[in-house]
C-alpha atoms as a PDB file:
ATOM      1  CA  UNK A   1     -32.170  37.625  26.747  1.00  0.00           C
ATOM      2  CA  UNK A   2     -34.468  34.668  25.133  1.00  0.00           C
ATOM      3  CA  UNK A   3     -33.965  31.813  26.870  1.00  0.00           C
ATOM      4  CA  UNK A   4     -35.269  29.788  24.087  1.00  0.00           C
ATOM      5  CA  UNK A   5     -32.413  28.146  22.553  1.00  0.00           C
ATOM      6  CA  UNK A   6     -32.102  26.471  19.153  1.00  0.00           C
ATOM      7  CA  UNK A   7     -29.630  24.480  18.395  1.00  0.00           C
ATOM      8  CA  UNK A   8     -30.945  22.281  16.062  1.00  0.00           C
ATOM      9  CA  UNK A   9     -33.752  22.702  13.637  1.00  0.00           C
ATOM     10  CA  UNK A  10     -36.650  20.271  12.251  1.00  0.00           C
ATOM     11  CA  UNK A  11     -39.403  21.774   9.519  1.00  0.00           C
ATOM     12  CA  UNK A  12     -42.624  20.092   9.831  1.00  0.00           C
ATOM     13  CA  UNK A  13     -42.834  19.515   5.931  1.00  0.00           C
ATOM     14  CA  UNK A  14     -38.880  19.371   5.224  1.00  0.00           C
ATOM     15  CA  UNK A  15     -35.686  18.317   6.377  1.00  0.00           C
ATOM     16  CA  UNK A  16     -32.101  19.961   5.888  1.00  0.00           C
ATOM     17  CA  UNK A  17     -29.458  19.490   2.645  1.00  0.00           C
ATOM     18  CA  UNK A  18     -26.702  20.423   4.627  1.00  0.00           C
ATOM     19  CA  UNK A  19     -26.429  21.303   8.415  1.00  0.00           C
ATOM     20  CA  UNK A  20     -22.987  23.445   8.755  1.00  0.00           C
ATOM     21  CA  UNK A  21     -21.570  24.915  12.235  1.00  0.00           C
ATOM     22  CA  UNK A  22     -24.187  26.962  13.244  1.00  0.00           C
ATOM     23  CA  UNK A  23     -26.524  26.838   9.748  1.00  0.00           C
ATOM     24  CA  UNK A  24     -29.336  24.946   8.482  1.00  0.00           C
ATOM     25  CA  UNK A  25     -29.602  24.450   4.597  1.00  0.00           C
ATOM     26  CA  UNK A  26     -33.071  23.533   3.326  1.00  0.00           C
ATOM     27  CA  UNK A  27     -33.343  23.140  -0.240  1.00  0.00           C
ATOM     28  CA  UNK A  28     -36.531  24.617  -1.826  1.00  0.00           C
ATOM     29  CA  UNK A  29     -36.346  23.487  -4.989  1.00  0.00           C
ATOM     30  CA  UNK A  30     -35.114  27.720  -6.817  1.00  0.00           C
ATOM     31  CA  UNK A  31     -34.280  29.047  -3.263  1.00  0.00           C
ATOM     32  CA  UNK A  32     -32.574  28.246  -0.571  1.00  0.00           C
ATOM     33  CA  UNK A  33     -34.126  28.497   3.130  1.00  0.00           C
ATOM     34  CA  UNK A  34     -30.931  29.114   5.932  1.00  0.00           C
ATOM     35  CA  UNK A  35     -31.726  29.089   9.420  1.00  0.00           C
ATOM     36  CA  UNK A  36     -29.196  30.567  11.909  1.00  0.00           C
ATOM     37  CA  UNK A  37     -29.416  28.372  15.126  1.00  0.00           C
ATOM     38  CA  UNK A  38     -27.646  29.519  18.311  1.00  0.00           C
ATOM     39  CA  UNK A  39     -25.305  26.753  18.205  1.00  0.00           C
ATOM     40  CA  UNK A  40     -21.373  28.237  18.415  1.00  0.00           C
ATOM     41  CA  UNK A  41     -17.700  26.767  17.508  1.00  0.00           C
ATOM     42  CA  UNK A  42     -14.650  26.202  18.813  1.00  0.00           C
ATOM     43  CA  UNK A  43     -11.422  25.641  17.211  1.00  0.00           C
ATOM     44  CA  UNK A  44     -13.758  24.268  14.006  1.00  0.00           C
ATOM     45  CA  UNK A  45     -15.834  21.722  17.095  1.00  0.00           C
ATOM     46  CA  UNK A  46     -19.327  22.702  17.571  1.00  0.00           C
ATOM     47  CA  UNK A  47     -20.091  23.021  21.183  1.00  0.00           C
ATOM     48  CA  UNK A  48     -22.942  21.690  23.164  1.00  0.00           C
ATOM     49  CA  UNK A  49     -24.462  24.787  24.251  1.00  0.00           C
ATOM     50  CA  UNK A  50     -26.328  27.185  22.580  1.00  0.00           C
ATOM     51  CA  UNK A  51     -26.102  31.016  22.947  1.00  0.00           C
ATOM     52  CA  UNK A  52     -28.969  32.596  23.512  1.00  0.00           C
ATOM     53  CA  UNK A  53     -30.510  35.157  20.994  1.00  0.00           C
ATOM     54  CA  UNK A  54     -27.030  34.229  18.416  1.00  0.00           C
ATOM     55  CA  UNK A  55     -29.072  32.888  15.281  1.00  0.00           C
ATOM     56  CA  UNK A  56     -31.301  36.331  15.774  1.00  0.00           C
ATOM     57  CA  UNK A  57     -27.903  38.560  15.779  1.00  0.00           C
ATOM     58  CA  UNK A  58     -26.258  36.639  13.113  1.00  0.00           C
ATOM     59  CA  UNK A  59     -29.544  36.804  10.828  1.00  0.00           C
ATOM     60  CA  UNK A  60     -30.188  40.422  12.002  1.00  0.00           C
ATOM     61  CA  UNK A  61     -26.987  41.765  11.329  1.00  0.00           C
ATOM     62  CA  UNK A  62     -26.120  40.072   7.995  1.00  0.00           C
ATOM     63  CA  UNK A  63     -29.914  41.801   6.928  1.00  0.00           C
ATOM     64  CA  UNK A  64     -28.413  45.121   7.723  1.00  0.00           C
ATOM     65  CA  UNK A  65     -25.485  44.474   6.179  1.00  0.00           C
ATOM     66  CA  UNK A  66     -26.734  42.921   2.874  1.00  0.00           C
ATOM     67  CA  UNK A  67     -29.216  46.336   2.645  1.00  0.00           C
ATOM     68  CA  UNK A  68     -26.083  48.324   3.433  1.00  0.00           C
ATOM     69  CA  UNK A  69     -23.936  47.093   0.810  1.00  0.00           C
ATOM     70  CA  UNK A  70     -25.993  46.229  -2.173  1.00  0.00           C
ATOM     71  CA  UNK A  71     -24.344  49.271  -4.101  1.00  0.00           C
ATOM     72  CA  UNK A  72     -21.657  47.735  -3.747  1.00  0.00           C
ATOM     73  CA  UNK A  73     -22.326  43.983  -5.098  1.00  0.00           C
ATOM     74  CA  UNK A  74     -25.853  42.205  -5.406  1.00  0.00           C
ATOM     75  CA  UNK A  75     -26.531  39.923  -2.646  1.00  0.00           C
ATOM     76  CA  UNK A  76     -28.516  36.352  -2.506  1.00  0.00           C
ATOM     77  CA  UNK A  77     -31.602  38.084  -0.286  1.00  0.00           C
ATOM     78  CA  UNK A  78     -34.852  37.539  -1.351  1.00  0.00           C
ATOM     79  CA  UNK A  79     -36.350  38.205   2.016  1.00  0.00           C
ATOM     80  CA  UNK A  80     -36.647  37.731   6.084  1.00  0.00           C
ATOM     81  CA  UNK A  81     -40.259  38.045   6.117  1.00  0.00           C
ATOM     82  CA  UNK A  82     -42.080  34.782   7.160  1.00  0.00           C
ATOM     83  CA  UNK A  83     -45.294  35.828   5.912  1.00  0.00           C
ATOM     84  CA  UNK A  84     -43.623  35.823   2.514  1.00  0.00           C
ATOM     85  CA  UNK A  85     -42.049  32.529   2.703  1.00  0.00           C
ATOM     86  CA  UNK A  86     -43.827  29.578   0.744  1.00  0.00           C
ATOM     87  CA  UNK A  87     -46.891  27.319   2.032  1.00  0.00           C
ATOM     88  CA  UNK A  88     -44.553  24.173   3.205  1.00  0.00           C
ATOM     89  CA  UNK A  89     -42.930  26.815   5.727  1.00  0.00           C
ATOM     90  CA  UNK A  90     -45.510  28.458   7.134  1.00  0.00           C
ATOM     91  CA  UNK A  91     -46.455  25.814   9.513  1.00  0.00           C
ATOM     92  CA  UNK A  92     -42.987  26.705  11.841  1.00  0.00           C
ATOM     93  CA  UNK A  93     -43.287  30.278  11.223  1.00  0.00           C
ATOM     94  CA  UNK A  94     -43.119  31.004  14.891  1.00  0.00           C
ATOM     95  CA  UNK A  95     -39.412  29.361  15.378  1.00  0.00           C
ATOM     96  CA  UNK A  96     -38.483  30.599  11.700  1.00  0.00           C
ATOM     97  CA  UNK A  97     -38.954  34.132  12.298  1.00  0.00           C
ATOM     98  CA  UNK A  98     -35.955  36.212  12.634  1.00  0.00           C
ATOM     99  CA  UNK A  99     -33.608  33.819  12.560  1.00  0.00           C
ATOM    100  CA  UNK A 100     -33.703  32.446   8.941  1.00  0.00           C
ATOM    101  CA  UNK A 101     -33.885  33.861   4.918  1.00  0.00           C
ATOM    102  CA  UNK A 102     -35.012  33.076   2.151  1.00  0.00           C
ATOM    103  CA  UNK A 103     -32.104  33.112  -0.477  1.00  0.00           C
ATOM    104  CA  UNK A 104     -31.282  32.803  -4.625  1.00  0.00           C
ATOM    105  CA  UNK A 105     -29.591  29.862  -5.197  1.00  0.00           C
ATOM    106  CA  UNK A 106     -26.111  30.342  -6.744  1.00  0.00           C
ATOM    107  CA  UNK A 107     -22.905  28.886  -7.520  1.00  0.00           C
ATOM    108  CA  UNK A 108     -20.641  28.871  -4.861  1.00  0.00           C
ATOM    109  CA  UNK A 109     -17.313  30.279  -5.311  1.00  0.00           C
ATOM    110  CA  UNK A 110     -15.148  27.968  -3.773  1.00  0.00           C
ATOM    111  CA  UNK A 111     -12.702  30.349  -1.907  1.00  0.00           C
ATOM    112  CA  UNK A 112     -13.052  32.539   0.886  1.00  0.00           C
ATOM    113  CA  UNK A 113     -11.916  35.984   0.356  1.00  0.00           C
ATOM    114  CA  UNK A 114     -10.305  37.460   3.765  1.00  0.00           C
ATOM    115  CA  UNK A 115      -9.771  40.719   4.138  1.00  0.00           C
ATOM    116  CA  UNK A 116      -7.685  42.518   6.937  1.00  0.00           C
ATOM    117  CA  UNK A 117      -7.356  45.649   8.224  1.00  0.00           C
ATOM    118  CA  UNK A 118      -5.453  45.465  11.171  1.00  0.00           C
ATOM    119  CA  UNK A 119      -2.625  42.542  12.174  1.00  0.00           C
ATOM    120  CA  UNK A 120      -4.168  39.696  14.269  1.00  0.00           C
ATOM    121  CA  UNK A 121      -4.866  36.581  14.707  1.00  0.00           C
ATOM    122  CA  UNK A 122      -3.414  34.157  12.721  1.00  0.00           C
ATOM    123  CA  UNK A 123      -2.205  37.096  10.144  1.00  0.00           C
ATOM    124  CA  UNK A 124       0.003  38.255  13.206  1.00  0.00           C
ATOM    125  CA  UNK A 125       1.375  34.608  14.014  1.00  0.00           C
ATOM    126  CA  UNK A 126       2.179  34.325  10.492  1.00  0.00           C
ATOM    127  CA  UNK A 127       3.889  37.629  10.770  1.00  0.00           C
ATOM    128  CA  UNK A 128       6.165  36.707  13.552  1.00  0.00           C
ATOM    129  CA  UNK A 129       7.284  33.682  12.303  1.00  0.00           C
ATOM    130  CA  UNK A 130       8.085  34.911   8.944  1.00  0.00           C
ATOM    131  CA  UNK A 131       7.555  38.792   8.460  1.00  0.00           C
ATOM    132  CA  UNK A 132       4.217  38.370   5.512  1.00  0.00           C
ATOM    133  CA  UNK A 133       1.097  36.655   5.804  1.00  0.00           C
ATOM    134  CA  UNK A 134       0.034  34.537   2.777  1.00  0.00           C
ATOM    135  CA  UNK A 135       3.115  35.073   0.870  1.00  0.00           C
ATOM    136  CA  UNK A 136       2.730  38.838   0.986  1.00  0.00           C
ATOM    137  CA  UNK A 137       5.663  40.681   2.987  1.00  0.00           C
ATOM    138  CA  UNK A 138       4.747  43.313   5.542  1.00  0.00           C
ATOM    139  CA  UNK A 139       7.221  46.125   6.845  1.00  0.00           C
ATOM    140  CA  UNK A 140       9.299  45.149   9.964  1.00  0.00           C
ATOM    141  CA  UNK A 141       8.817  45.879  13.249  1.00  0.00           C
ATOM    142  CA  UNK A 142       4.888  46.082  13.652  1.00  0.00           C
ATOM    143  CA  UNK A 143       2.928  45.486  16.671  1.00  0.00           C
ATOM    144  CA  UNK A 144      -0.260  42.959  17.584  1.00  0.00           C
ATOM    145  CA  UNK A 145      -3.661  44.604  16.438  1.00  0.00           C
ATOM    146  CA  UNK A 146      -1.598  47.615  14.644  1.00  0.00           C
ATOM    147  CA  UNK A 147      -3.597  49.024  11.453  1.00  0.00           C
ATOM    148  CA  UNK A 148      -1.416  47.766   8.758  1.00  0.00           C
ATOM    149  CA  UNK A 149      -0.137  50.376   6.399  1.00  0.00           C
ATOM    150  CA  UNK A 150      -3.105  48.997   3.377  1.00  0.00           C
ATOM    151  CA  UNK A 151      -5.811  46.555   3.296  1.00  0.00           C
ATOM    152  CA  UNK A 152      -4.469  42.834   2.937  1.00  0.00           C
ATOM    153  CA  UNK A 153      -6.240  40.236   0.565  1.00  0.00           C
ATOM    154  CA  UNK A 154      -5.293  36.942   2.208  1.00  0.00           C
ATOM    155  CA  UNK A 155      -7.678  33.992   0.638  1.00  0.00           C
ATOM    156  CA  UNK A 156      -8.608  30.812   2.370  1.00  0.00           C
ATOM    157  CA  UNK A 157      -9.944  27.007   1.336  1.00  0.00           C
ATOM    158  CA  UNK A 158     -13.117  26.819   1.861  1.00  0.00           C
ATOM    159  CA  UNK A 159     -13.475  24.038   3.796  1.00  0.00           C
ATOM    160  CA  UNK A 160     -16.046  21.022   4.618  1.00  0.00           C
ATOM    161  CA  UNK A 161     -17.767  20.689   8.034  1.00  0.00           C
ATOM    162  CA  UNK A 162     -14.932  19.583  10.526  1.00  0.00           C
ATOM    163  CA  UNK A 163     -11.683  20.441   8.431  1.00  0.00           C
ATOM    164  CA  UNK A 164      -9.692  23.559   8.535  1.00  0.00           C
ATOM    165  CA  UNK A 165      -9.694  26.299   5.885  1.00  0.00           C
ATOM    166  CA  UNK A 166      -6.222  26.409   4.718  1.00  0.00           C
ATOM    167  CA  UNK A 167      -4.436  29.808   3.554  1.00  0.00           C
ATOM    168  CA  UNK A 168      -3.519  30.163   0.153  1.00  0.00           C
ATOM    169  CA  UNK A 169      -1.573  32.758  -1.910  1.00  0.00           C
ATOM    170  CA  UNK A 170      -3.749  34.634  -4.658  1.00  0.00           C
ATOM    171  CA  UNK A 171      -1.786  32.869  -7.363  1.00  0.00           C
ATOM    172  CA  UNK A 172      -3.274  30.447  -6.272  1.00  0.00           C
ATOM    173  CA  UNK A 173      -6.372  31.608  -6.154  1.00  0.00           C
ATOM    174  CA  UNK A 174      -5.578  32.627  -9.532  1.00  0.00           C
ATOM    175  CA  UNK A 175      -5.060  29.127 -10.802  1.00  0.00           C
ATOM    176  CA  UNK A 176      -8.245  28.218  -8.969  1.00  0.00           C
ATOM    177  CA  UNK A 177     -10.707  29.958 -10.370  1.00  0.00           C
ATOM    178  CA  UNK A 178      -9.163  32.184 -12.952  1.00  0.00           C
ATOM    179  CA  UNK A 179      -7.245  35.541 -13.306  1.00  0.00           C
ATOM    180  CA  UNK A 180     -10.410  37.602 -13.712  1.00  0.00           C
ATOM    181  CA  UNK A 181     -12.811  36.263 -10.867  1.00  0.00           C
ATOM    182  CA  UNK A 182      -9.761  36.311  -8.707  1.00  0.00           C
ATOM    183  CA  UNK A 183      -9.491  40.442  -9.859  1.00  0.00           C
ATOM    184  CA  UNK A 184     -12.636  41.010  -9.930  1.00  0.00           C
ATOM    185  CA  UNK A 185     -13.014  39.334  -6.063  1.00  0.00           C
ATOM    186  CA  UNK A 186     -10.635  41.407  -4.518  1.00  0.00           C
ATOM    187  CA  UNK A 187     -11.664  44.569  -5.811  1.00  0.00           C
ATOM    188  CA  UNK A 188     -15.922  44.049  -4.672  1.00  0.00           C
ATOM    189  CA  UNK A 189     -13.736  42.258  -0.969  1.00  0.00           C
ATOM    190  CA  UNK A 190     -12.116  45.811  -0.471  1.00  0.00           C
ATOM    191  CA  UNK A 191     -15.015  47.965  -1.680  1.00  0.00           C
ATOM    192  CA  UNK A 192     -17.137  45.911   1.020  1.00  0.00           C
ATOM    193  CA  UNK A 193     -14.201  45.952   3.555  1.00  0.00           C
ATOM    194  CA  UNK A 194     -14.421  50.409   3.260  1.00  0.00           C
ATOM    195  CA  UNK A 195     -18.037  50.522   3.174  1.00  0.00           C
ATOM    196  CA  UNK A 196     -18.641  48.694   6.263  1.00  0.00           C
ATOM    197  CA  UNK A 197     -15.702  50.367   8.051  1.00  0.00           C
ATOM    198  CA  UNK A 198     -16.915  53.763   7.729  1.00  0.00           C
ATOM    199  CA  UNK A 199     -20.284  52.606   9.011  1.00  0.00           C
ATOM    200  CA  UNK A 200     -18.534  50.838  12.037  1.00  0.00           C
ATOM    201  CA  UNK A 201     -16.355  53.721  12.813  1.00  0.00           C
ATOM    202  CA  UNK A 202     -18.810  56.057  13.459  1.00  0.00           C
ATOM    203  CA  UNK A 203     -20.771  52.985  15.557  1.00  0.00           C
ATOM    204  CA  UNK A 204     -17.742  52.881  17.858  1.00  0.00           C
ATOM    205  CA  UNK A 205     -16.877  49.488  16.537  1.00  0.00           C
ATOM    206  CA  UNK A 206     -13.301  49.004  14.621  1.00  0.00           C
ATOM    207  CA  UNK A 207     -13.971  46.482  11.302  1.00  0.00           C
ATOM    208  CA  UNK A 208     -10.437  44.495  11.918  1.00  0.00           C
ATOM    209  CA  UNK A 209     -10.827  41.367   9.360  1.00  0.00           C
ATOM    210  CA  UNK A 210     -13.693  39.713   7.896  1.00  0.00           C
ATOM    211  CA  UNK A 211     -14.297  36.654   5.324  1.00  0.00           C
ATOM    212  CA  UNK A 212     -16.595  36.775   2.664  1.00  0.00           C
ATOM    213  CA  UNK A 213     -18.373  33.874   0.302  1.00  0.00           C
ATOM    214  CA  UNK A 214     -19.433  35.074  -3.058  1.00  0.00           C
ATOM    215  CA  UNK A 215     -21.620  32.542  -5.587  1.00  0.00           C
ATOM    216  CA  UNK A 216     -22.091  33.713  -9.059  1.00  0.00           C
ATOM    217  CA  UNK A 217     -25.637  33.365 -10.828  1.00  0.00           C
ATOM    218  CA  UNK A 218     -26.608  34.505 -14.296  1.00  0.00           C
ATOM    219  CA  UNK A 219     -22.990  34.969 -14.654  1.00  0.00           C
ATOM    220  CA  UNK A 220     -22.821  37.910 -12.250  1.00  0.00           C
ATOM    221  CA  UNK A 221     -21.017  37.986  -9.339  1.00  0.00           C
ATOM    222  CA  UNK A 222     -23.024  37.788  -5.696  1.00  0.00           C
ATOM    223  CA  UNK A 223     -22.456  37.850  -2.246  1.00  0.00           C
ATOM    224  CA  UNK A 224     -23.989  35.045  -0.420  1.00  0.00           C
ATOM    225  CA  UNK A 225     -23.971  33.084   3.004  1.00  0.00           C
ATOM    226  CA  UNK A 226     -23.769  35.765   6.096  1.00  0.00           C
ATOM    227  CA  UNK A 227     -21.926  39.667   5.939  1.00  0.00           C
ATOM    228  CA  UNK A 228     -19.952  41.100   8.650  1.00  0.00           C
ATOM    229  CA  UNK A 229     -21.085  39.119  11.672  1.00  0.00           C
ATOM    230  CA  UNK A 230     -19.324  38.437  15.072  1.00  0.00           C
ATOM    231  CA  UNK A 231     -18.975  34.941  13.218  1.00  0.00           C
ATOM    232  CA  UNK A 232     -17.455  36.149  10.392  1.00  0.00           C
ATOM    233  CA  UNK A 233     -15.775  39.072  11.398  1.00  0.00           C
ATOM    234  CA  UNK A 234     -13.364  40.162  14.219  1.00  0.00           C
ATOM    235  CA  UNK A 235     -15.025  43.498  15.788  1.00  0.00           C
ATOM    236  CA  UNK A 236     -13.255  45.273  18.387  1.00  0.00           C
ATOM    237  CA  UNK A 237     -14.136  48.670  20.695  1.00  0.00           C
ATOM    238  CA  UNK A 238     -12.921  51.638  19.579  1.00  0.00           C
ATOM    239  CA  UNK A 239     -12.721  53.213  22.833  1.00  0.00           C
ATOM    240  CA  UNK A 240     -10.459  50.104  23.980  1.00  0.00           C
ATOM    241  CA  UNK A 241      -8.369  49.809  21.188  1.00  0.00           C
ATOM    242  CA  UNK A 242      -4.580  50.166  22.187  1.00  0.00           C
ATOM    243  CA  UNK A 243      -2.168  48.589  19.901  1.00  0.00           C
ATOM    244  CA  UNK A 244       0.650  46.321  21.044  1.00  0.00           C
ATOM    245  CA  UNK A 245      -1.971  43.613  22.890  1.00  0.00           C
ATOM    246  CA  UNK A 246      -4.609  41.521  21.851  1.00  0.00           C
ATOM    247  CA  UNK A 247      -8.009  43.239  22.237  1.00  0.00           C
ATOM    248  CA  UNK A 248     -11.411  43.017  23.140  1.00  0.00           C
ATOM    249  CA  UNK A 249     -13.687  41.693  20.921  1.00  0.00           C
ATOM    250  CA  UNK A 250     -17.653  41.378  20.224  1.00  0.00           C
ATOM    251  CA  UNK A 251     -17.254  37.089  19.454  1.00  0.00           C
ATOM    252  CA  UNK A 252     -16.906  34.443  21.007  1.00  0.00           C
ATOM    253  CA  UNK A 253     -13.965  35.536  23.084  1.00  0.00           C
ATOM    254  CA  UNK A 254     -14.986  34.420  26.307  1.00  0.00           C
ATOM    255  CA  UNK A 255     -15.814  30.751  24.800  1.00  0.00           C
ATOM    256  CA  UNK A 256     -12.554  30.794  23.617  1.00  0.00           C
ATOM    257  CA  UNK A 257     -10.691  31.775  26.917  1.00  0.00           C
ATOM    258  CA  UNK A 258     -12.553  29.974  28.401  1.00  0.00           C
ATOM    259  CA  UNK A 259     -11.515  26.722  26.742  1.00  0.00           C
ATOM    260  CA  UNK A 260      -7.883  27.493  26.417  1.00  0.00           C
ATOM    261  CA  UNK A 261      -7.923  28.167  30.490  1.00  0.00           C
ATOM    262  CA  UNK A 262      -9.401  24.782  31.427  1.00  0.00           C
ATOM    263  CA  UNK A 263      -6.763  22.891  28.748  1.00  0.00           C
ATOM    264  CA  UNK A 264      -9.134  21.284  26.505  1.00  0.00           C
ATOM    265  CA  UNK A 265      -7.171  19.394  23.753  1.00  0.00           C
ATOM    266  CA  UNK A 266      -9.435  21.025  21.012  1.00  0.00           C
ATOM    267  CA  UNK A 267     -10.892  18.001  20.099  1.00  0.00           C
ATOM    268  CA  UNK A 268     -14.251  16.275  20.369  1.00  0.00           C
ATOM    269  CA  UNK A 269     -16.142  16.278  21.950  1.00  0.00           C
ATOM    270  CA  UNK A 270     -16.148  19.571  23.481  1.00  0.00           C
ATOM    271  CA  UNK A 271     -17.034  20.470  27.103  1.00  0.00           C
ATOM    272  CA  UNK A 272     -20.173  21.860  28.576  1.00  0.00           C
ATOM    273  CA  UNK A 273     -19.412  25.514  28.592  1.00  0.00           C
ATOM    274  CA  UNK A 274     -20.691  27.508  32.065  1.00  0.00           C
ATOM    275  CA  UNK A 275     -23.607  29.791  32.482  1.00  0.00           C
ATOM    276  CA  UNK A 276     -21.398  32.774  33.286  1.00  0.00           C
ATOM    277  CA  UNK A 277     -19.386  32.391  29.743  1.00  0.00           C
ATOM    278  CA  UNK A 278     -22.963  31.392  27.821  1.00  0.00           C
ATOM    279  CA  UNK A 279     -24.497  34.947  29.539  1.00  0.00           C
ATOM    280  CA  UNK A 280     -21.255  37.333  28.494  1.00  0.00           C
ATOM    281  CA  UNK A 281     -20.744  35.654  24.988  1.00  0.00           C
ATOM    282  CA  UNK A 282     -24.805  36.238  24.569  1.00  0.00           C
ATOM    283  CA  UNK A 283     -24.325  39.877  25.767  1.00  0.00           C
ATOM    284  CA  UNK A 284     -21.588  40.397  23.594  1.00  0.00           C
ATOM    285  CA  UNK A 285     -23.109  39.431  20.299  1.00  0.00           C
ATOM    286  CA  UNK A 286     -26.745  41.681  21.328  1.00  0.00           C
ATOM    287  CA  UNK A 287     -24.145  44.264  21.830  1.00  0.00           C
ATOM    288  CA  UNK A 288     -22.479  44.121  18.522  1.00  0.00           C
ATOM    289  CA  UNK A 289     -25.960  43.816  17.031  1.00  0.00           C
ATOM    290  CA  UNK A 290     -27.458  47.220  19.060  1.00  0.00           C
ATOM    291  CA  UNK A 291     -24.018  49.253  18.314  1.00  0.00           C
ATOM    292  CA  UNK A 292     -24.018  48.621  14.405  1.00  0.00           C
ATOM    293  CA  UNK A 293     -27.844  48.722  13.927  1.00  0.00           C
ATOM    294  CA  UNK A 294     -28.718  51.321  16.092  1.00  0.00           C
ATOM    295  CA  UNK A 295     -31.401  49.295  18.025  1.00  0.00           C
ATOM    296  CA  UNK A 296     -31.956  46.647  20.349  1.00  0.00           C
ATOM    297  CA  UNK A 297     -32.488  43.028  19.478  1.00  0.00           C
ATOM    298  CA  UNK A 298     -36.276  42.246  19.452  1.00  0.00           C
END
């Protein structure tokens, strides 16, 4: 485990358009330069420590992931290699490599597109309190973390830095951003959502939701931002999975227990997390990382 922590990033030649949760945004003019730092959220609050190694494994993994998936849809990629990243950057080379990319710029679609296999999180809430999730009605009588019978397509806002993404229904969507994107959307979400399953199944690793943020460019669809990270995604065990309970899972799990058992009120500012959470939540995302790509985090 690195102990060198980043949770905050300054270029010597540049400074960041846009600093999200746990990204930095520097504009390049055509491209786009994101960094992945190892700062980690709470209940939409950015904490004040840093996990070790999590910009690497969130960088890392959304490589793989990009490379496994471009039959599917064309991705925003141009490339993870510092040596081919422009003059202005090479000075910070050393902090830049393998935690950032160089990107296409694109035009964001502004929706996420959620897709879930299995009932959790708030798709199992919304279940109990009113038998669908996002206006879509499920059969009665399912259990927490239970494969549901077919893929669900349950869209989000997409929120600014500090506010909540709000569900919506995909007639809403529809109004949004039209009847075709919205089609066109779900059908790249689930062809994405099977791809990545099959490649997770036989990794040990069950694929039970993810979100996804597409741009379009040239008029062509693209994914963009990260793929089928512990941020992004909800990963669990296979060999623990047991339906009827709330399971493991290769996130930020312990941060979140953690939180919830000392009673913070979810609101900033956000308490200084311990070393024994910090270790496991680091341990769990170079986990994820080794069990999907095969190797260890270097």
């Amino acid at each position: 485990m690195s102990n060198n922590v980043i949770t905050s990033t300054k270029l010597t030649n540049l400074t960041p358009s846009h600093n999200g949760k746990v990204r930095d945004l520097y504009d390049l003019g055509d491209e786009f330069l994101i960094i992945s730092t190892d700062r980690i959220s709470a209940f939409d609050v950015v904490l004040p420590n840093g996990i070790p190694d999590k910009g690497k494994v969130l960088t890392g993994l959304s490589e793989f992931w990009f490379e496994y998936t471009e039959s599917v849809v064309e991705n925003h990629v141009i490339t993870t290699q510092v040596d081919g990243y422009p003059d202005a950057l090479q000075p910070d080379v050393d902090m830049l490599a393998g935690r950032s990319m160089l990107v296409k710029k694109a035009e964001r679609v502004d929706v996420e597109c959620v897709v879930r296999g299995y009932l959790a999180g708030s798709g199992w809430s919304s279940y109990q309190k009113t038998g669908e999730i996002c206006g879509q009605k499920l059969p009665a009588g399912l259990r927490e973390s239970e494969r549901l019978p077919e893929l669900l397509f349950t869209p989000t806002t997409k929120a600014e830095q500090g506010e909540h993404d709000e569900p919506i229904t995909i007639d809403e969507m529809r109004e949004q951003i039209g009847s075709e994107l919205t089609d066109n959307l779900i059908e790249i979400s689930f062809a994405l959502f099977n791809k990545a399953s099959q490649h997770a199944e036989q990794s040990g690793i069950i694929l039970c939701d993810t979100k996804f943020e597409f741009g379009q460019r040239d008029g062509k669809v693209i994914l963009i931002d990260e793929v089928f990270t512990p941020d992004s995604s909800r990963f669990w065990p296979a060999d623990q999975y047991e339906p009827g309970r709330s399971q493991q899972s290769f996130d930020k799990q312990f941060v979140r227990d953690y939180l919830s058992e000392i009673g913070w009120n979810k609101q900033p500012p956000a308490p200084e997390l311990p070393d024994t959470v910090i270790e496991k939540t680091s341990e769990k995302y170079r986990e994820a990382y080794h069990l999907i790509v095969g190797e260890e985090l270097r």
